[in-house]
N, C-alpha and C. Protein backbone atom coordinates (compact mmCIF):
# COMPACT_ATOMS: atom_id res chain seq x y z
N UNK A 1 -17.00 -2.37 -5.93
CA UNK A 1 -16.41 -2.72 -4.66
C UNK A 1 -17.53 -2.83 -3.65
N UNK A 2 -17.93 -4.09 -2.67
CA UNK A 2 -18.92 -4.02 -2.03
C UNK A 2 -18.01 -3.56 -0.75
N UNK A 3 -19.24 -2.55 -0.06
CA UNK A 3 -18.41 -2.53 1.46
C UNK A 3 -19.92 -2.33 2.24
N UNK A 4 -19.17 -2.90 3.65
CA UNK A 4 -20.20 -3.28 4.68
C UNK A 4 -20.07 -1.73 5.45
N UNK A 5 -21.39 -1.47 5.31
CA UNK A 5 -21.83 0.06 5.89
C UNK A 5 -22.94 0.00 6.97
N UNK A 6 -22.58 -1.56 7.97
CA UNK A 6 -23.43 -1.67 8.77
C UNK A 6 -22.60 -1.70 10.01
N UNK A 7 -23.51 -1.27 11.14
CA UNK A 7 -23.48 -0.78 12.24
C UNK A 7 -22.82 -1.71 13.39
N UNK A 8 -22.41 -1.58 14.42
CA UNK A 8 -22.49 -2.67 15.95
C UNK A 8 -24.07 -1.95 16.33
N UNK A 9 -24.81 -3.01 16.86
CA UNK A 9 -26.77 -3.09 17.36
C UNK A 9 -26.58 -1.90 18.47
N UNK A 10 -25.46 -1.61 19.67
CA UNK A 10 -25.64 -0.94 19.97
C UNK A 10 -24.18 0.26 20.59
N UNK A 11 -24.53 1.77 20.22
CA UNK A 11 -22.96 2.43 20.76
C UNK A 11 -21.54 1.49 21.85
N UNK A 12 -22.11 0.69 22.71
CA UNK A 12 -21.28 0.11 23.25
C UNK A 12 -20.68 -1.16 22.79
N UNK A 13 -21.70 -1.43 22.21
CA UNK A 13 -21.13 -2.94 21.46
C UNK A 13 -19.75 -3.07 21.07
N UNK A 14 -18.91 -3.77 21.02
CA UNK A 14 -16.95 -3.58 20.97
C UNK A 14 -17.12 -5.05 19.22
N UNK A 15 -16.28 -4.83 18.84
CA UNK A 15 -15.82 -5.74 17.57
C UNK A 15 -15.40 -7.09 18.60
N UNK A 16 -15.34 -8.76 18.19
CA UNK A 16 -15.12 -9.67 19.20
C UNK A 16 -13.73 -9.73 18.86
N UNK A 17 -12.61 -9.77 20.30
CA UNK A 17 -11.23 -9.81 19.70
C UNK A 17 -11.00 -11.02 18.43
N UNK A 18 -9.58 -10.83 18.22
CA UNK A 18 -9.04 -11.69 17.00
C UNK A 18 -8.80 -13.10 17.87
N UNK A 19 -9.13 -14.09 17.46
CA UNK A 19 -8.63 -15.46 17.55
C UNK A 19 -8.04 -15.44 17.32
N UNK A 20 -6.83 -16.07 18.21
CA UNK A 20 -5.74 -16.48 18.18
C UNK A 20 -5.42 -17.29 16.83
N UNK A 21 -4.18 -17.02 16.07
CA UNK A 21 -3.63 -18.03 15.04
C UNK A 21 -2.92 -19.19 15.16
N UNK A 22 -3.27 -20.22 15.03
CA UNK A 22 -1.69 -21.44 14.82
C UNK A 22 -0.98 -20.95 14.49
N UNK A 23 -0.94 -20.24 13.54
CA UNK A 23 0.41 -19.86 12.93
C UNK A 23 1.31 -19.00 13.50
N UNK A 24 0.59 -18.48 14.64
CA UNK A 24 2.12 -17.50 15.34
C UNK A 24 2.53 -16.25 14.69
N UNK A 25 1.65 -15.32 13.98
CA UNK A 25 1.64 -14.40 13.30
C UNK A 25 2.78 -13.68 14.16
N UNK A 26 3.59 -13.17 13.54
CA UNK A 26 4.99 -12.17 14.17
C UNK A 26 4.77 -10.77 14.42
N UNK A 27 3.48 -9.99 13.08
CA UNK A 27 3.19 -9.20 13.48
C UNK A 27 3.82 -8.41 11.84
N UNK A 28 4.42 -8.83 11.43
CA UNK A 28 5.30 -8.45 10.09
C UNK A 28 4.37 -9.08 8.93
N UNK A 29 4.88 -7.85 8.04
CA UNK A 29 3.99 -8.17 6.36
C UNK A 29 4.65 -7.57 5.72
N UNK A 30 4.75 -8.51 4.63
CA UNK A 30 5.84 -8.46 3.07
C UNK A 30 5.10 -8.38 2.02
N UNK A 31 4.61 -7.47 1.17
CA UNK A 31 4.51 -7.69 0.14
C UNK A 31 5.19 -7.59 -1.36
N UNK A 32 5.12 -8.82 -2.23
CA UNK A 32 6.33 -8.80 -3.09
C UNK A 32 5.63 -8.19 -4.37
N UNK A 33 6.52 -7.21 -5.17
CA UNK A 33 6.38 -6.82 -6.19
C UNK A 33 7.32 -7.10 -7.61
N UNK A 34 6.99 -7.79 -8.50
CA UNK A 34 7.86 -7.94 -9.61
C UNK A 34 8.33 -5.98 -10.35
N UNK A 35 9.89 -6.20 -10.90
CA UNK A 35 10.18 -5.12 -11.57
C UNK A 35 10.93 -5.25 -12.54
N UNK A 36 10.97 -4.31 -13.11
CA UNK A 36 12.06 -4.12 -14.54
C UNK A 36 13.47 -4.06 -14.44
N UNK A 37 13.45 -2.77 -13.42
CA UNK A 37 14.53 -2.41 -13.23
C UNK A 37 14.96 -2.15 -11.57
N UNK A 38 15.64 -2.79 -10.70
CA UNK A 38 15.36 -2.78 -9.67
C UNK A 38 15.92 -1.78 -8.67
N UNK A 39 17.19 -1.00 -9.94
CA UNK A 39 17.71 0.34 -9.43
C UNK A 39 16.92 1.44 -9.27
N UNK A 40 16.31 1.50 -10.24
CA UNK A 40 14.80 2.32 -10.83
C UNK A 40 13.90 2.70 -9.60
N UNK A 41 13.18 1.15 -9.24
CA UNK A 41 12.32 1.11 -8.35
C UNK A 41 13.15 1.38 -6.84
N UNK A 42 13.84 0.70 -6.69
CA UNK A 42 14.61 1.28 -5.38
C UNK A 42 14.49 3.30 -4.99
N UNK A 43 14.74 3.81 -6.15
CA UNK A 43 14.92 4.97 -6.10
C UNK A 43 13.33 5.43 -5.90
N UNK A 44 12.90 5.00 -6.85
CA UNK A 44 11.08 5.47 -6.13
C UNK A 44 10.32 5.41 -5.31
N UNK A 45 11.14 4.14 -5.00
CA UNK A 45 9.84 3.95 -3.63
C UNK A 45 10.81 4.74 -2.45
N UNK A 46 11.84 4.83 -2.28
CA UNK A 46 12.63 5.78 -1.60
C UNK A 46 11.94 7.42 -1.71
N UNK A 47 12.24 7.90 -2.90
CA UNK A 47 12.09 9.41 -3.46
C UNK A 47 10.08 9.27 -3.05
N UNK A 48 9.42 8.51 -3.82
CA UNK A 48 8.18 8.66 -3.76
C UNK A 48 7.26 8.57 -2.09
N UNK A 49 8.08 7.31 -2.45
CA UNK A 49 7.37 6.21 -1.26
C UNK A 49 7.52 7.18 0.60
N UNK A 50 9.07 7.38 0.16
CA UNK A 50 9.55 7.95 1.32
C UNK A 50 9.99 6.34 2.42
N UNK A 51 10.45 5.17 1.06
CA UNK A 51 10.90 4.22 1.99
C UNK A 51 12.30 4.04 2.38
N UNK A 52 12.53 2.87 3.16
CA UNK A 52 14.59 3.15 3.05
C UNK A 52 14.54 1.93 2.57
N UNK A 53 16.24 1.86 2.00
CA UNK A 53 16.56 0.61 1.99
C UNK A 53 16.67 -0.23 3.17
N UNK A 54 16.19 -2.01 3.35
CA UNK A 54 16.35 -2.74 4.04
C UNK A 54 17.78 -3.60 4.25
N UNK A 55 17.75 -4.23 2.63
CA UNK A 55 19.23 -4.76 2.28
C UNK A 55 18.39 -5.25 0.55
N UNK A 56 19.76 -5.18 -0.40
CA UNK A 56 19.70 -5.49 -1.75
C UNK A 56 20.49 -6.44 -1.78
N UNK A 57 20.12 -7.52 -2.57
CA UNK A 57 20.97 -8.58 -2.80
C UNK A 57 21.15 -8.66 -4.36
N UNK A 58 21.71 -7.79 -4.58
CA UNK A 58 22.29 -7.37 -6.51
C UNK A 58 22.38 -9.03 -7.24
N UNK A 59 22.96 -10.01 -6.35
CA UNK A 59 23.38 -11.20 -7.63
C UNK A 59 21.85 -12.38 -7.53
N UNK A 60 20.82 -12.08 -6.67
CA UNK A 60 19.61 -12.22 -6.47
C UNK A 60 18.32 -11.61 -7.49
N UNK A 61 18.91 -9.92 -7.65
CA UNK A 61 17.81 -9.41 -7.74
C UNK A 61 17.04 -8.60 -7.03
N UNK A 62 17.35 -8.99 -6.09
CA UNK A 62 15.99 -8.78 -4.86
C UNK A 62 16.54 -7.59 -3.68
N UNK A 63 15.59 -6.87 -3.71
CA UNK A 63 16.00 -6.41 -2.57
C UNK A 63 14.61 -6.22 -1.66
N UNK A 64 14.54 -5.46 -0.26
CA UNK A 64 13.12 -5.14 0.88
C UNK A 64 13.52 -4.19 1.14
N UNK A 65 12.15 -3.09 0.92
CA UNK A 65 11.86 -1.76 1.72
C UNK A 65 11.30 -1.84 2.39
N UNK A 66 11.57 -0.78 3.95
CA UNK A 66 10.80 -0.92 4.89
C UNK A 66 9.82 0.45 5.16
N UNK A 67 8.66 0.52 4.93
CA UNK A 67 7.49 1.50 4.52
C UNK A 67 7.23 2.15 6.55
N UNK A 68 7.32 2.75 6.39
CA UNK A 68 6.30 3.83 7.58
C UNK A 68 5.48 3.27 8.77
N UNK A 69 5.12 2.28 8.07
CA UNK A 69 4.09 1.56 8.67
C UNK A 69 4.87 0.30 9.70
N UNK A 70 4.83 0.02 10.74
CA UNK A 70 5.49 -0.45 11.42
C UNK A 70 5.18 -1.71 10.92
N UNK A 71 6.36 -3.19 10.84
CA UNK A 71 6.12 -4.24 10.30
C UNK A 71 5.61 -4.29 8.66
N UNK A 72 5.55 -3.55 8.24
CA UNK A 72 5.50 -3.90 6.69
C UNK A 72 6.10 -3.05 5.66
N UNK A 73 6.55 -3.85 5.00
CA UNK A 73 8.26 -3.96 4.09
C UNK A 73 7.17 -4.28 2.81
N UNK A 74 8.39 -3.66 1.69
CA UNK A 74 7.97 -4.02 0.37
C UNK A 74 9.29 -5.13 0.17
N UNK A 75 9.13 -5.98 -0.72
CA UNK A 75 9.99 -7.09 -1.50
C UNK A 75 9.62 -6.42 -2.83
N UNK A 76 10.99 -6.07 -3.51
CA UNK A 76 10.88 -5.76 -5.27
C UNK A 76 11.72 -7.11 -5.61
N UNK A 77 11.49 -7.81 -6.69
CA UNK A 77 11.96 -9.04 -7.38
C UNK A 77 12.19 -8.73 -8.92
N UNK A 78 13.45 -8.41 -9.39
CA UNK A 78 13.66 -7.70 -10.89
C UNK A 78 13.59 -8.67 -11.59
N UNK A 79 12.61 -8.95 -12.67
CA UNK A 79 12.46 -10.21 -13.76
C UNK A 79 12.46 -9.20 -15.13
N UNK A 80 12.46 -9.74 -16.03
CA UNK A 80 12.44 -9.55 -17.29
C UNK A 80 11.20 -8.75 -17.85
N UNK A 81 10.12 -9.55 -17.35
CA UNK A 81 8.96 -8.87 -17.87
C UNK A 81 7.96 -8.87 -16.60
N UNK A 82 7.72 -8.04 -15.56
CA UNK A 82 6.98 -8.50 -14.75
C UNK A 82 5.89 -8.46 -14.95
N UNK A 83 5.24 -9.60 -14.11
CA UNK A 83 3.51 -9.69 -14.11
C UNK A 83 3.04 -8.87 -13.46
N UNK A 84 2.43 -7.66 -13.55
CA UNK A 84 2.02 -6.82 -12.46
C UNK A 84 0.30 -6.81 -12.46
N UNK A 85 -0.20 -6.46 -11.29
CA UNK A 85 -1.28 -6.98 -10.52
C UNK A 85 -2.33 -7.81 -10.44
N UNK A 86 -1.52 -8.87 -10.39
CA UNK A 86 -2.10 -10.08 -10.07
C UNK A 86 -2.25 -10.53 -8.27
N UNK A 87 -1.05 -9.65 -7.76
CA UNK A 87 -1.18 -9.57 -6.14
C UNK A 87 -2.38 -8.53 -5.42
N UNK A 88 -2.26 -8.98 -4.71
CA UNK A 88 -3.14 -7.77 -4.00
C UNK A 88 -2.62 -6.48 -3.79
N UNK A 89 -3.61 -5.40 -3.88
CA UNK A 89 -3.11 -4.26 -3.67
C UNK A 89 -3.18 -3.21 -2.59
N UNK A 90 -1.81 -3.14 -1.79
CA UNK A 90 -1.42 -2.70 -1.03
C UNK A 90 -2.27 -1.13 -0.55
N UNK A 91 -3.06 -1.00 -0.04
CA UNK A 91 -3.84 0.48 0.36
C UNK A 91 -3.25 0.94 1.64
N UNK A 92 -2.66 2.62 1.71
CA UNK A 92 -2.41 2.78 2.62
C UNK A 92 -2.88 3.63 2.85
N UNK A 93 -2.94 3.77 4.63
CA UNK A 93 -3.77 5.15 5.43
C UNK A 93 -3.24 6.11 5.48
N UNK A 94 -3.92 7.17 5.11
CA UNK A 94 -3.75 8.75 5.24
C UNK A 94 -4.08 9.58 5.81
N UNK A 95 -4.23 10.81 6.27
CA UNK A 95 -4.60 11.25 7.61
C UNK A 95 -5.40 12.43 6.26
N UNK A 96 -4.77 12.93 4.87
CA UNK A 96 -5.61 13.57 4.27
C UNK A 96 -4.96 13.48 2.89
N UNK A 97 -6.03 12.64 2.26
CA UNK A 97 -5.91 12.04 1.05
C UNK A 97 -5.48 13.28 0.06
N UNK A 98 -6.10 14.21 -0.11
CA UNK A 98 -5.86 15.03 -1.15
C UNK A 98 -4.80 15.43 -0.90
N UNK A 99 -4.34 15.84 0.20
CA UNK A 99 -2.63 16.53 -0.05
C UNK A 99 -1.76 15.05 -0.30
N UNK A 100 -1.74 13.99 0.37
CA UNK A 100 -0.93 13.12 -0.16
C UNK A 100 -1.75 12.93 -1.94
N UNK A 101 -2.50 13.10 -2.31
CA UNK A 101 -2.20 12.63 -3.96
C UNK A 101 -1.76 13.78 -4.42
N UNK A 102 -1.62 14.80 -3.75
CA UNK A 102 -1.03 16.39 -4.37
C UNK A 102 0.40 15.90 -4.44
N UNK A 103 0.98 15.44 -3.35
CA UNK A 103 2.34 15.24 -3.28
C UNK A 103 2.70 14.44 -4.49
N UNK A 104 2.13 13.41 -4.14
CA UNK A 104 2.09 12.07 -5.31
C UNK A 104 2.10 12.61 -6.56
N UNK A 105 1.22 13.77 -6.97
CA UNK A 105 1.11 14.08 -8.59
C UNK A 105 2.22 15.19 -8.43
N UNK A 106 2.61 15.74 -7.52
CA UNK A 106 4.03 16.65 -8.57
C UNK A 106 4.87 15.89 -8.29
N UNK A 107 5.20 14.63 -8.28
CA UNK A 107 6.20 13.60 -8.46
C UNK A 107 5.55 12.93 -9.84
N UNK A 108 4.82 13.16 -10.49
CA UNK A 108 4.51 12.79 -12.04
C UNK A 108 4.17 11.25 -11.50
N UNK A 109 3.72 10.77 -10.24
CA UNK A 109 3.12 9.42 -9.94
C UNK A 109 1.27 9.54 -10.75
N UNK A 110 1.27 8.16 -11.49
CA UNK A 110 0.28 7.75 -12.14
C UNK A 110 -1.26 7.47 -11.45
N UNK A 111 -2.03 8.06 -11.84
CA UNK A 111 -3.26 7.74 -10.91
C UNK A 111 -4.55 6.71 -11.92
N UNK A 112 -5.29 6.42 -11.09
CA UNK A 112 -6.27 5.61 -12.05
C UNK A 112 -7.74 6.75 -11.72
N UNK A 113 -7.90 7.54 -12.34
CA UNK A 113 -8.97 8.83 -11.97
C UNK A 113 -8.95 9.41 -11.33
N UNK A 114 -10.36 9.59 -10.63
CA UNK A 114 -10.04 10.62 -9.54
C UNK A 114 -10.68 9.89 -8.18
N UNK A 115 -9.95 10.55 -7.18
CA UNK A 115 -10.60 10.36 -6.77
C UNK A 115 -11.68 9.29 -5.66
N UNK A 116 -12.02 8.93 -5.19
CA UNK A 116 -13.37 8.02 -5.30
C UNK A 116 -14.04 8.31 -3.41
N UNK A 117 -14.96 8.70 -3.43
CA UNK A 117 -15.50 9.14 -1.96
C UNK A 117 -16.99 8.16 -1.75
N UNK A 118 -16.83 6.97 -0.76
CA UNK A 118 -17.77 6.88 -0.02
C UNK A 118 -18.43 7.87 0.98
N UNK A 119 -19.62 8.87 0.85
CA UNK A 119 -19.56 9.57 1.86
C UNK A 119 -19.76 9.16 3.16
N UNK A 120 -18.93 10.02 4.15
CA UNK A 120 -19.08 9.36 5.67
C UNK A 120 -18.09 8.44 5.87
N UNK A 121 -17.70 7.82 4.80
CA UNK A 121 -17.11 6.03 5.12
C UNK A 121 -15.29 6.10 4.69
N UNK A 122 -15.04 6.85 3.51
CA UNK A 122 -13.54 6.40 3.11
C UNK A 122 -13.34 7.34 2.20
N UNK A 123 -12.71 8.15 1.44
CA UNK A 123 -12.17 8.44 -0.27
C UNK A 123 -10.53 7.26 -0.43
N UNK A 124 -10.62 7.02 -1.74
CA UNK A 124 -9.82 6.04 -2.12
C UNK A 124 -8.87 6.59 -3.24
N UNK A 125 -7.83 6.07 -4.17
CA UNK A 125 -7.26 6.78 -5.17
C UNK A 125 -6.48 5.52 -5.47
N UNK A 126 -6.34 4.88 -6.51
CA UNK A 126 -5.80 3.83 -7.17
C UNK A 126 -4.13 4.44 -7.80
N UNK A 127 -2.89 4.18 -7.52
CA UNK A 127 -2.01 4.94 -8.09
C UNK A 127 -1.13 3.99 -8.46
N UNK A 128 0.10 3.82 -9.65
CA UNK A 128 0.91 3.32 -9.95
C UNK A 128 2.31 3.12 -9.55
N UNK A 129 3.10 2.22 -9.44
CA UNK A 129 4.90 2.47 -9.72
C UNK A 129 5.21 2.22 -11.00
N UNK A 130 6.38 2.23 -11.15
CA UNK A 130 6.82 2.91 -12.74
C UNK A 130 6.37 1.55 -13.54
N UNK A 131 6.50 0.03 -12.60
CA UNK A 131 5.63 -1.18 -13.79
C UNK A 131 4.89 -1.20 -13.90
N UNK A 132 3.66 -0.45 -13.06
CA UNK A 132 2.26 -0.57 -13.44
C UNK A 132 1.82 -1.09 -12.17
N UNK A 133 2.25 -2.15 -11.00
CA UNK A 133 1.97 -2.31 -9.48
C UNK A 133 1.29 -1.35 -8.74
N UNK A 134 -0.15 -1.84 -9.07
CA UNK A 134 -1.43 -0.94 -8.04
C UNK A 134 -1.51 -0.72 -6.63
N UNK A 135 -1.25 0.40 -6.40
CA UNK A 135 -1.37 0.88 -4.39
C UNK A 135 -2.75 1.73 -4.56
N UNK A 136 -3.04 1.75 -3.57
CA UNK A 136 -4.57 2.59 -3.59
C UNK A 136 -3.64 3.50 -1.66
N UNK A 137 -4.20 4.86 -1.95
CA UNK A 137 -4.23 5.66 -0.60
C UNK A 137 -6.14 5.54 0.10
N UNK A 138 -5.94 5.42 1.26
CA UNK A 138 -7.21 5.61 1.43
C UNK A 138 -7.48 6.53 2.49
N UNK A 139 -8.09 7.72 2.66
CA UNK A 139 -8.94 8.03 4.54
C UNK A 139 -9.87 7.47 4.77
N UNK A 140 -9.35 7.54 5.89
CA UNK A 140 -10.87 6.83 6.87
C UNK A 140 -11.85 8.26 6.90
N UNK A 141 -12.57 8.36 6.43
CA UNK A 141 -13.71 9.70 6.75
C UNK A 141 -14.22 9.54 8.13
N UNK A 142 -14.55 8.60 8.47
CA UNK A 142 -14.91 8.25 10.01
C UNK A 142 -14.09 8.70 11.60
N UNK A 143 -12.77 8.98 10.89
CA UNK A 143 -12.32 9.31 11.99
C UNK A 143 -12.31 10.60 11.71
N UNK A 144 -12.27 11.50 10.59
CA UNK A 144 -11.94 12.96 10.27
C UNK A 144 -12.82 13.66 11.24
């Protein structure tokens, strides 16, 4: 994973705001996940996730959770065999990584090692839902 561990030239220096989009960004983000079973996953990302239901559309398939995070919702899409991570993977912020993967592991949630600490910069943790759909938790060490 490359990451940029360089500086602003000086303490005051500010990041240059965002350019404006054509597109009219709303401010909202969906990301869609294929599943097996979509009763299944509903219940986990609820029980695990700590998400709610949005609305399920049973003769669809489909239903949207809406996550913690203001403006961004999960989409689960129940197929037969899903393709799982081929999308990008969803990383979310933590205020302290190790007790959220504590939580995460006595819920028998799947991890990919241990672990992973840029010092100064981030620790990371790669974790599963029940198809195999990669989330990573991350801290910011920078603000700790």
């Amino acid at each position: 994973m490359a990451v940029n561990t360089s500086t602003p030239a000086s303490p005051a220096a500010k990041p240059a705001p965002a350019k404006a989009s054509p597109l009219g960004y709303n401010g909202g983000l969906t990301v869609v996940y294929q599943v097996s079973d979509i009763k299944r996953s509903i219940a986990w990302y609820q029980d695990i996730m700590g998400f709610s239901l949005l609305y399920h559309i049973e003769e669809m398939a489909w239903c949207e959770m809406v996550s913690e995070v203001q403006g961004v919702n999960v989409g689960l899409s129940q197929v037969e065999k899903p393709n799982v991570g081929l999308a990008g993977k969803l990383t979310w912020g933590v205020r302290n990584i190790d007790a959220a993967r504590k939580t995460l592991e006595t819920k028998k949630v799947r991890f990919d090692g241990p672990t992973q600490e840029i010092p100064g910069m981030v620790k990371l943790a790669t974790f599963f839902d029940p198809d195999g759909n990669p989330m990573m938790l991350y801290q910011d060490l920078k603000k700790a």
